[in-house]
PDB file of N, CA and C in Angstrom:
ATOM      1  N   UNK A   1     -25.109  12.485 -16.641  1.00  0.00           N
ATOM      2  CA  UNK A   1     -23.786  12.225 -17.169  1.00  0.00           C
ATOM      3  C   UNK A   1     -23.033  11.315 -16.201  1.00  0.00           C
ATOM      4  N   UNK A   2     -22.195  10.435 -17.206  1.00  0.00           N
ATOM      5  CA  UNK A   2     -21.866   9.616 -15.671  1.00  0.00           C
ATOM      6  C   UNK A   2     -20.319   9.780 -15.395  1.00  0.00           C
ATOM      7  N   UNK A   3     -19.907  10.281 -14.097  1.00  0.00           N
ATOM      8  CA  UNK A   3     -18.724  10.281 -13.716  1.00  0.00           C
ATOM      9  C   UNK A   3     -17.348   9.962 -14.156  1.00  0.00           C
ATOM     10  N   UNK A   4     -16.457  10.790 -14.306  1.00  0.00           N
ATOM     11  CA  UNK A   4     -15.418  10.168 -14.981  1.00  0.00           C
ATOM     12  C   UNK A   4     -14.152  10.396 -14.838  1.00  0.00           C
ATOM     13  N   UNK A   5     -12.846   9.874 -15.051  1.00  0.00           N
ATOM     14  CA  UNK A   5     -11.886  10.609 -14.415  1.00  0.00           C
ATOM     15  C   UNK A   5     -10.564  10.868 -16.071  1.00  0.00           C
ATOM     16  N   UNK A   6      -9.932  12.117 -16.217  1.00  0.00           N
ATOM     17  CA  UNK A   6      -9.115  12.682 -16.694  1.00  0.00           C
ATOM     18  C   UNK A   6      -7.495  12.428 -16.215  1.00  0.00           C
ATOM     19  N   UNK A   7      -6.565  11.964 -16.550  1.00  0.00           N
ATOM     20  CA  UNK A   7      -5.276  12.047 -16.543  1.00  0.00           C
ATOM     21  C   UNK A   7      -4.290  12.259 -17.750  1.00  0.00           C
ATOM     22  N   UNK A   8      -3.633  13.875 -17.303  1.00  0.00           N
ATOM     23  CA  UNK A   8      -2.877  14.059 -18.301  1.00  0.00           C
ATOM     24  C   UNK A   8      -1.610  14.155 -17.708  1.00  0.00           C
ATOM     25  N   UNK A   9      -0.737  13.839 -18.161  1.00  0.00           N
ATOM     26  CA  UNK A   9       0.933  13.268 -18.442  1.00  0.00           C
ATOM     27  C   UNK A   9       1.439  14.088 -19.329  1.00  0.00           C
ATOM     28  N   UNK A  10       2.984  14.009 -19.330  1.00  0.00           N
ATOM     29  CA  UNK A  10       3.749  14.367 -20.847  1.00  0.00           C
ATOM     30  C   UNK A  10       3.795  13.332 -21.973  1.00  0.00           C
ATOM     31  N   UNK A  11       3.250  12.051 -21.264  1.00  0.00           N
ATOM     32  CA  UNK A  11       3.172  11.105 -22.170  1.00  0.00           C
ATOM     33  C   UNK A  11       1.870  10.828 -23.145  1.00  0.00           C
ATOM     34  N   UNK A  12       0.835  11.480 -22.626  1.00  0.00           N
ATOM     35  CA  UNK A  12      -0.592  11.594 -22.855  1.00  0.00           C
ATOM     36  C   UNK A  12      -1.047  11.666 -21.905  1.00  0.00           C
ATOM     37  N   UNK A  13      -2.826  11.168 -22.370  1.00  0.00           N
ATOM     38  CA  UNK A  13      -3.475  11.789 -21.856  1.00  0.00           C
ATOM     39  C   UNK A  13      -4.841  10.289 -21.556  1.00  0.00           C
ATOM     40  N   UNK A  14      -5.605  10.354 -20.664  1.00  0.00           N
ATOM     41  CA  UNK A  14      -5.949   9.128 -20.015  1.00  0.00           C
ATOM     42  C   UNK A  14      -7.791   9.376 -19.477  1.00  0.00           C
ATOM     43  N   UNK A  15      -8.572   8.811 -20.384  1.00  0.00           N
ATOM     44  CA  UNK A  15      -9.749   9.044 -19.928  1.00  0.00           C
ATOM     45  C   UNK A  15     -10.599   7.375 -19.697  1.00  0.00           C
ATOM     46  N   UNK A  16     -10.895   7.844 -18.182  1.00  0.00           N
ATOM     47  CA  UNK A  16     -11.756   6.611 -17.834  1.00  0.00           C
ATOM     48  C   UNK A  16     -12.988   6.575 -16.895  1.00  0.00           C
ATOM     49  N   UNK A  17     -14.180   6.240 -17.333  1.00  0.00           N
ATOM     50  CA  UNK A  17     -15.641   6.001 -16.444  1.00  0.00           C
ATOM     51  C   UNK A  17     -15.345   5.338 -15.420  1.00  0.00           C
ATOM     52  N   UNK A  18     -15.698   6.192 -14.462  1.00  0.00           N
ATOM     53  CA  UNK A  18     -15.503   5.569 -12.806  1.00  0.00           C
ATOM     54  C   UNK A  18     -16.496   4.415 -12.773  1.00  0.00           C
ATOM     55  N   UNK A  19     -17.344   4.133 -13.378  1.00  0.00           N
ATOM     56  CA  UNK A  19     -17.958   2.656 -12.797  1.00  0.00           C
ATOM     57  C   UNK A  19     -17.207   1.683 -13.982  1.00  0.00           C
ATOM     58  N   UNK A  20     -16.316   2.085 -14.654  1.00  0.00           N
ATOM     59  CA  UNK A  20     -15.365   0.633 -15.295  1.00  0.00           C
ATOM     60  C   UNK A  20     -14.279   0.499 -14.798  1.00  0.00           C
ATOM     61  N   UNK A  21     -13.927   1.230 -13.681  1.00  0.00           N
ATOM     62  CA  UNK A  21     -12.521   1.084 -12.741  1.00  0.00           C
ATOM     63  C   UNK A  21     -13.011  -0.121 -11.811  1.00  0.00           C
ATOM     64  N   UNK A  22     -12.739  -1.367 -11.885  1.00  0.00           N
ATOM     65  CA  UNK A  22     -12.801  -2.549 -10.894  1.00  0.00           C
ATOM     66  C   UNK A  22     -11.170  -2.835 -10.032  1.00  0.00           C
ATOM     67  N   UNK A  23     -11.626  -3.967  -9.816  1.00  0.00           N
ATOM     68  CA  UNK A  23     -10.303  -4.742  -9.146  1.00  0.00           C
ATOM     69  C   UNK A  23      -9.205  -4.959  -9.894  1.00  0.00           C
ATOM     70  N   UNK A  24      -9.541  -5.085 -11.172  1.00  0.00           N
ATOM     71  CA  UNK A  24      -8.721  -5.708 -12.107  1.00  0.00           C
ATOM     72  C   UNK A  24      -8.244  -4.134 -12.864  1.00  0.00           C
ATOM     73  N   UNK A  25      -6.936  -4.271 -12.834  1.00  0.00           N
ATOM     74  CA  UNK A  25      -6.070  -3.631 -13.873  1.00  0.00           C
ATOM     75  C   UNK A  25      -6.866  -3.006 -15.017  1.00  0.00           C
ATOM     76  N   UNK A  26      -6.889  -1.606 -15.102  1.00  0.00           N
ATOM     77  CA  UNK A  26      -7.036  -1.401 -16.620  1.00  0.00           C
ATOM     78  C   UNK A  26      -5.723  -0.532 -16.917  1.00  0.00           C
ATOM     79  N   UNK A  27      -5.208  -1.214 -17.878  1.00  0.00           N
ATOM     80  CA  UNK A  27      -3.636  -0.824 -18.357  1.00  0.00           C
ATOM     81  C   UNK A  27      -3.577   0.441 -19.922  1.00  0.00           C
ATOM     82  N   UNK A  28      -3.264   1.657 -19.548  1.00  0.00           N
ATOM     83  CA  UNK A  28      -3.164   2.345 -20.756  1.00  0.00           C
ATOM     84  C   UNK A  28      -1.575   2.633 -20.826  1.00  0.00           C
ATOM     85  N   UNK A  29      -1.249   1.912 -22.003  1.00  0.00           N
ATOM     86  CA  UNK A  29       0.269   1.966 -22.598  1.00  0.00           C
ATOM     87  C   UNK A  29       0.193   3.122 -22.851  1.00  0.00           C
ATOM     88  N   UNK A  30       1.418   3.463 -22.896  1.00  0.00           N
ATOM     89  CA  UNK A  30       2.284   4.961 -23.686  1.00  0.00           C
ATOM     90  C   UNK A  30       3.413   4.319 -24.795  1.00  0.00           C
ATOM     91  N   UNK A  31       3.813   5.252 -25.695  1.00  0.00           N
ATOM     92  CA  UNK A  31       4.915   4.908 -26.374  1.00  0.00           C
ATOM     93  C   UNK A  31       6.060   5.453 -25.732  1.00  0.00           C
ATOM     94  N   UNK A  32       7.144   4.419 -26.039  1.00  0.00           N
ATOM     95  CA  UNK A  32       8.440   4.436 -25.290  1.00  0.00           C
ATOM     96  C   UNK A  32       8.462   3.506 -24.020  1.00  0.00           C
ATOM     97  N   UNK A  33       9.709   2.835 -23.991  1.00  0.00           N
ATOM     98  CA  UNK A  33      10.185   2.691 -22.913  1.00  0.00           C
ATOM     99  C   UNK A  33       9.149   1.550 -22.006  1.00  0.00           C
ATOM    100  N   UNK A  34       8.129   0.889 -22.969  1.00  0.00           N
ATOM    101  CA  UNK A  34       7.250   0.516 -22.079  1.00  0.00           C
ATOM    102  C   UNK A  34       6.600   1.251 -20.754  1.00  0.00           C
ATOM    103  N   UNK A  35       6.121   2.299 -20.870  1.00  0.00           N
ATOM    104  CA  UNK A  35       5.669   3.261 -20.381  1.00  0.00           C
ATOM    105  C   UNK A  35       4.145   2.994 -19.880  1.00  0.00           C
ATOM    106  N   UNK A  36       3.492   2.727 -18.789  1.00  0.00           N
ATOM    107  CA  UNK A  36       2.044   2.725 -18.669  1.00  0.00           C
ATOM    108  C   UNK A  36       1.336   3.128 -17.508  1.00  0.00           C
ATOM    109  N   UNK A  37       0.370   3.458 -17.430  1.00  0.00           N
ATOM    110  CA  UNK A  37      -0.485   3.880 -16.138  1.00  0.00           C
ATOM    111  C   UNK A  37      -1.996   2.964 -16.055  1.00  0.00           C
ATOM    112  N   UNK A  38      -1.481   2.200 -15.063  1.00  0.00           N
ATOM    113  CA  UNK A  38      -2.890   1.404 -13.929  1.00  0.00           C
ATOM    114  C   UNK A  38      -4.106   1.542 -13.347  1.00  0.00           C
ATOM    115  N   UNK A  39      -4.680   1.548 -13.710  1.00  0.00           N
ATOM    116  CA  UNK A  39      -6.350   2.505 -12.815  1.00  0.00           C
ATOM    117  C   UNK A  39      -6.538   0.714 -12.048  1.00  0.00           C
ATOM    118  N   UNK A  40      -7.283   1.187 -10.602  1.00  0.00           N
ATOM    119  CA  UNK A  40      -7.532  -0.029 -10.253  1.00  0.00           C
ATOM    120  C   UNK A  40      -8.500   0.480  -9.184  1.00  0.00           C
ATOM    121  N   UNK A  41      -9.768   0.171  -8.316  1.00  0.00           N
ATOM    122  CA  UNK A  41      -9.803   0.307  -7.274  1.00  0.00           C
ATOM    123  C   UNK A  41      -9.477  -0.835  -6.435  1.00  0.00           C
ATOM    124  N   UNK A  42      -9.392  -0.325  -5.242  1.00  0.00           N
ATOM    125  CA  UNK A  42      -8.835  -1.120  -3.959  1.00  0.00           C
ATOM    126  C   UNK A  42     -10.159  -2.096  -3.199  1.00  0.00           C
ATOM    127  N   UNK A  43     -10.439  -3.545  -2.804  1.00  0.00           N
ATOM    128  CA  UNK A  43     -11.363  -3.583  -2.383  1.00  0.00           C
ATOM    129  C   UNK A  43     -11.579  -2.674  -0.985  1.00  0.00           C
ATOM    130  N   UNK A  44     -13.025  -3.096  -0.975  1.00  0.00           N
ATOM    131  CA  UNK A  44     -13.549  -2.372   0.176  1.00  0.00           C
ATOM    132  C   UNK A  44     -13.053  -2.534   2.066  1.00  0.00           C
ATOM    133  N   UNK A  45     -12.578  -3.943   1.494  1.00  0.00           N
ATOM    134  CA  UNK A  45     -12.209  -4.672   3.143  1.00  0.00           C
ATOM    135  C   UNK A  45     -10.957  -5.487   2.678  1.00  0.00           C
ATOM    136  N   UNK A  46      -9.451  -5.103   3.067  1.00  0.00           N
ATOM    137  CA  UNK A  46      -8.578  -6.233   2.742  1.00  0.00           C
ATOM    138  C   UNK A  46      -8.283  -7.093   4.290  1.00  0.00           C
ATOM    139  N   UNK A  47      -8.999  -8.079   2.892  1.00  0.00           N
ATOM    140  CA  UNK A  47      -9.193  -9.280   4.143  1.00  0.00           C
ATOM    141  C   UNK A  47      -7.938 -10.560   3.838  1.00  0.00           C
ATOM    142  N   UNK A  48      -7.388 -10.269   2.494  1.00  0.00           N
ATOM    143  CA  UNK A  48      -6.233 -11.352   1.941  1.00  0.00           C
ATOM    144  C   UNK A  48      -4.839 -10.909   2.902  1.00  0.00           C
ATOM    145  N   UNK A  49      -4.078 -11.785   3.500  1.00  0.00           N
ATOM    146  CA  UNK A  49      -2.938 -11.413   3.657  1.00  0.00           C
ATOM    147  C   UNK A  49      -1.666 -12.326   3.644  1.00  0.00           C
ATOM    148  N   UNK A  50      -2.302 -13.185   3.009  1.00  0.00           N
ATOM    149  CA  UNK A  50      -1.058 -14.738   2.147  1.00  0.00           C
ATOM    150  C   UNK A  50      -1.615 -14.476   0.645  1.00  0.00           C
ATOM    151  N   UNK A  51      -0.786 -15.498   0.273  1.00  0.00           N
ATOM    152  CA  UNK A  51      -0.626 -15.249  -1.458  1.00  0.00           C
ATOM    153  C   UNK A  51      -0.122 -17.040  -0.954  1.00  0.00           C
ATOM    154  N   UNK A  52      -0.237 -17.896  -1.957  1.00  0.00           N
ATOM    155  CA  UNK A  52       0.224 -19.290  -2.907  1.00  0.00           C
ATOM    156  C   UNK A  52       0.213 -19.419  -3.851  1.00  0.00           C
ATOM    157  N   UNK A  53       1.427 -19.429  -4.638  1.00  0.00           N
ATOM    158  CA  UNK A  53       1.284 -19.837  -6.492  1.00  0.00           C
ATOM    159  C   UNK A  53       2.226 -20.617  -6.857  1.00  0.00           C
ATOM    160  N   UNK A  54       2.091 -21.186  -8.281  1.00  0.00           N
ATOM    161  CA  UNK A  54       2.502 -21.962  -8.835  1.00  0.00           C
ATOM    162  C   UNK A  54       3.537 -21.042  -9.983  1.00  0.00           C
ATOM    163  N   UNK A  55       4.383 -21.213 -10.355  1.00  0.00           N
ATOM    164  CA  UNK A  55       4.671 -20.790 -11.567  1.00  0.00           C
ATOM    165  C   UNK A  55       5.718 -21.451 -12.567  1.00  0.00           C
ATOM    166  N   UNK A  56       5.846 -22.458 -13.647  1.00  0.00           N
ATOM    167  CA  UNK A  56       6.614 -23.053 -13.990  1.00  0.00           C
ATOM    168  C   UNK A  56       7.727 -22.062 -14.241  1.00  0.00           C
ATOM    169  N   UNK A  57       9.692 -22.555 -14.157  1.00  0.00           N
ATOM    170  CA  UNK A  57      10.611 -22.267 -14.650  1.00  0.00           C
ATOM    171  C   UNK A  57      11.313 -22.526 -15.307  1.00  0.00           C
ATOM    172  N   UNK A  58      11.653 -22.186 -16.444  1.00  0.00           N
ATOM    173  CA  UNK A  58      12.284 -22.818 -16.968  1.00  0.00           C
ATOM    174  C   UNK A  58      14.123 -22.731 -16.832  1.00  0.00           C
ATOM    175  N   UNK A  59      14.765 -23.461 -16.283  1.00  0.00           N
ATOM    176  CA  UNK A  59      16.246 -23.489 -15.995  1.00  0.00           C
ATOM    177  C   UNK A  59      17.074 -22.902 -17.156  1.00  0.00           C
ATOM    178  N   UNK A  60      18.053 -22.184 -16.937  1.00  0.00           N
ATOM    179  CA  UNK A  60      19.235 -21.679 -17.804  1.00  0.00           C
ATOM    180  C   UNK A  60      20.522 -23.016 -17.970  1.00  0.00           C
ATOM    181  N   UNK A  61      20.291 -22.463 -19.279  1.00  0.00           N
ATOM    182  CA  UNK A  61      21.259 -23.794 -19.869  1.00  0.00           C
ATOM    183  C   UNK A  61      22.739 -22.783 -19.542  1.00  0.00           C
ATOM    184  N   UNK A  62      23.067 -21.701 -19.419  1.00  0.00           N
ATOM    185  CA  UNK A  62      24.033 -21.196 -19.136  1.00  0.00           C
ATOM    186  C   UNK A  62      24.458 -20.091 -17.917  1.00  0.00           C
ATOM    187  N   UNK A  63      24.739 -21.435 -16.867  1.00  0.00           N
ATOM    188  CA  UNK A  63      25.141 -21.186 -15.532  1.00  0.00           C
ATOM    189  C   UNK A  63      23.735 -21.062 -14.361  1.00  0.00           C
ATOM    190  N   UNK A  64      23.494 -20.077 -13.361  1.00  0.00           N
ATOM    191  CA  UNK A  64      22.270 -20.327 -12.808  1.00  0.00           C
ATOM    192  C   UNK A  64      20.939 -19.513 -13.159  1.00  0.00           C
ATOM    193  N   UNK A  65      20.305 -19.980 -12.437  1.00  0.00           N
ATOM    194  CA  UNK A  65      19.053 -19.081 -12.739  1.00  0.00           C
ATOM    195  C   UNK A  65      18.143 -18.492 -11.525  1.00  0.00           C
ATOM    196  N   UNK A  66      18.810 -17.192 -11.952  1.00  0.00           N
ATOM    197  CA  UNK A  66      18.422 -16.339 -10.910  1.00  0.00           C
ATOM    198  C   UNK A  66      16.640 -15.999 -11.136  1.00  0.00           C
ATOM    199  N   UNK A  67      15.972 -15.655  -9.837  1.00  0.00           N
ATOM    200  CA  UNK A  67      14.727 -16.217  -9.798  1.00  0.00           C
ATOM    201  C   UNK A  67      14.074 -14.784  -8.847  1.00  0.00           C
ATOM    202  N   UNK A  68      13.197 -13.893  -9.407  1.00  0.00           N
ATOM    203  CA  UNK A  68      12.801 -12.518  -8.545  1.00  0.00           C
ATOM    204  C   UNK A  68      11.505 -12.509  -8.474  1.00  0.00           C
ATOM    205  N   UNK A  69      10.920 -12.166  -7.112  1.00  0.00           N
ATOM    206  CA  UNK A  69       9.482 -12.241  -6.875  1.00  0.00           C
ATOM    207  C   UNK A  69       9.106 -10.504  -6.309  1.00  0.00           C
ATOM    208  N   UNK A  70       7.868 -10.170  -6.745  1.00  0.00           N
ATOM    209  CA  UNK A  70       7.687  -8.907  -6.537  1.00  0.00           C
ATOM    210  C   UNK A  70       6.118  -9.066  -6.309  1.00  0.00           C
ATOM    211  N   UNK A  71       5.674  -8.108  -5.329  1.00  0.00           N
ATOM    212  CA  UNK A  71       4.423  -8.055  -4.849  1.00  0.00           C
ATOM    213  C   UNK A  71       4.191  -6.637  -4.650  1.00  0.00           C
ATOM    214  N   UNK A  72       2.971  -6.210  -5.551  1.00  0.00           N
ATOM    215  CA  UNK A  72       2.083  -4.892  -5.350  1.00  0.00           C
ATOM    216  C   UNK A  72       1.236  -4.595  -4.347  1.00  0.00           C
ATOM    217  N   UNK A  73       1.630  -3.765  -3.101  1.00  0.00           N
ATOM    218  CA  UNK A  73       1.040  -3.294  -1.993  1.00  0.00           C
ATOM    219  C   UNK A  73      -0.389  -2.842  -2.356  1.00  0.00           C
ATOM    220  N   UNK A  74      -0.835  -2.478  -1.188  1.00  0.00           N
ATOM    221  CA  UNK A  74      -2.170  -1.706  -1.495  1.00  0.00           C
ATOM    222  C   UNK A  74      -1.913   0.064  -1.797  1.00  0.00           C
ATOM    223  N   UNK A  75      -0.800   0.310  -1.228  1.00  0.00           N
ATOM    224  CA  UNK A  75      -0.684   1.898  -1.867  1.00  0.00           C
ATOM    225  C   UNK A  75      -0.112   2.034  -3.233  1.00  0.00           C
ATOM    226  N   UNK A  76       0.700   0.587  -3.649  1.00  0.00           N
ATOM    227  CA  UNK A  76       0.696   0.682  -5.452  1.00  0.00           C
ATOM    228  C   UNK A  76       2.318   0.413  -5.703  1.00  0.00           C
ATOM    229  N   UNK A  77       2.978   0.132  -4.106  1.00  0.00           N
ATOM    230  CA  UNK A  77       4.588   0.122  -4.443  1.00  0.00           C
ATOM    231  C   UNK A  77       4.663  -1.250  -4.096  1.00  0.00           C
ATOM    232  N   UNK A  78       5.823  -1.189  -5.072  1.00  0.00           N
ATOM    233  CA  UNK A  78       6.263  -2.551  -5.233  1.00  0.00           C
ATOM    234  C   UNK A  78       7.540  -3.470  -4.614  1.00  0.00           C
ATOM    235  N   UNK A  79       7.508  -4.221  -3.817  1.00  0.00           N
ATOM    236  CA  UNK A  79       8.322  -4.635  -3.097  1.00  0.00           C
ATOM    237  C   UNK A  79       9.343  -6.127  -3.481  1.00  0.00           C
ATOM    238  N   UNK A  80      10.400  -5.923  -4.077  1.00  0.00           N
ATOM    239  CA  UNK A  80      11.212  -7.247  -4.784  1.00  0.00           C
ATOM    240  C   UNK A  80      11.861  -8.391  -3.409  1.00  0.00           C
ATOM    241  N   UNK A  81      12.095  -9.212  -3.862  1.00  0.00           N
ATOM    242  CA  UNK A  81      12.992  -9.934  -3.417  1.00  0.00           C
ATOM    243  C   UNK A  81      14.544  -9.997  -3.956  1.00  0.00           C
ATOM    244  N   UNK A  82      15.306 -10.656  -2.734  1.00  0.00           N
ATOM    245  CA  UNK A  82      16.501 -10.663  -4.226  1.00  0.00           C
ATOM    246  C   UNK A  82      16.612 -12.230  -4.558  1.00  0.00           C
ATOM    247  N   UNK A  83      17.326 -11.791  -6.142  1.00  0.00           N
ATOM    248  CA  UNK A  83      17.361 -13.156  -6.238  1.00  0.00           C
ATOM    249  C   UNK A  83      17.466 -14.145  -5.680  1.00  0.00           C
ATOM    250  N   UNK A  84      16.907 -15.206  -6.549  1.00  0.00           N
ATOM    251  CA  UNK A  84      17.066 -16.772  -5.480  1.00  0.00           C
ATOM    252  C   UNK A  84      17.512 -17.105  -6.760  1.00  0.00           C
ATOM    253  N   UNK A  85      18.214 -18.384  -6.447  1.00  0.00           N
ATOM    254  CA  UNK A  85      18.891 -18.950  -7.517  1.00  0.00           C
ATOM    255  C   UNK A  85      18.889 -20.265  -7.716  1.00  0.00           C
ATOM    256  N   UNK A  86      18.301 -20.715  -8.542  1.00  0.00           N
ATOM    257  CA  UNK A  86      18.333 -21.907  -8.979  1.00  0.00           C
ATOM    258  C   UNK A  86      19.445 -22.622  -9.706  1.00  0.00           C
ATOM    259  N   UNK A  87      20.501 -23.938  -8.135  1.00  0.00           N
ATOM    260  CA  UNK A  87      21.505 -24.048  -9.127  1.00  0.00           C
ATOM    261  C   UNK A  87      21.198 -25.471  -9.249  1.00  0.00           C
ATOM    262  N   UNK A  88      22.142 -26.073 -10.433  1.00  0.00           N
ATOM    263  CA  UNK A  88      22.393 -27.798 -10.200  1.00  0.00           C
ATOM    264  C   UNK A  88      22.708 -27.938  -9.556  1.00  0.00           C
ATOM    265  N   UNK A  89      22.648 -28.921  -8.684  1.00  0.00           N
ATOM    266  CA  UNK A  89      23.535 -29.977  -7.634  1.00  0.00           C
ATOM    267  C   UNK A  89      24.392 -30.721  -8.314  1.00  0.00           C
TER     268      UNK A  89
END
């Protein structure tokens, strides 16, 4: 039988095979509220410790545009910036 893991909530209930838990996100929604729970494993060696990206914006036609960056730790919390703001000159 192959290994597996159980999570129950008040929101439901969450069944997943430990060898389909990778790096990548597996996302089980709940109803309400946008409600969801993440299975992920962690690699074996974190060897990353920069990030570079691209991301187009698109500007607010009404007044500025406030601009928030957030990055997921390795224990799963999430750390914001505060806004930056994109104004006209």
């Amino acid at each position: 039988t192959e290994a597996g893991i159980e999570i129950t909530t008040p929101q439901g209930i969450v069944h997943a095979s430990l060898s389909e838990i990778g790096l990548t996100d597996q996302v089980f929604a709940f109803d309400g509220l946008g409600l969801q729970l993440r299975l992920f494993r962690l690699p074996s060696e974190m060897d990353a410790r920069e990030v570079e990206f691209e991301v187009p914006v698109e500007r607010s036609q009404d007044g500025d545009t406030p601009i928030w960056i957030a990055v997921t730790l390795e224990d799963g919390h999430r750390a914001w910036t505060s806004p930056i703001y994109w104004i006209e000159a």
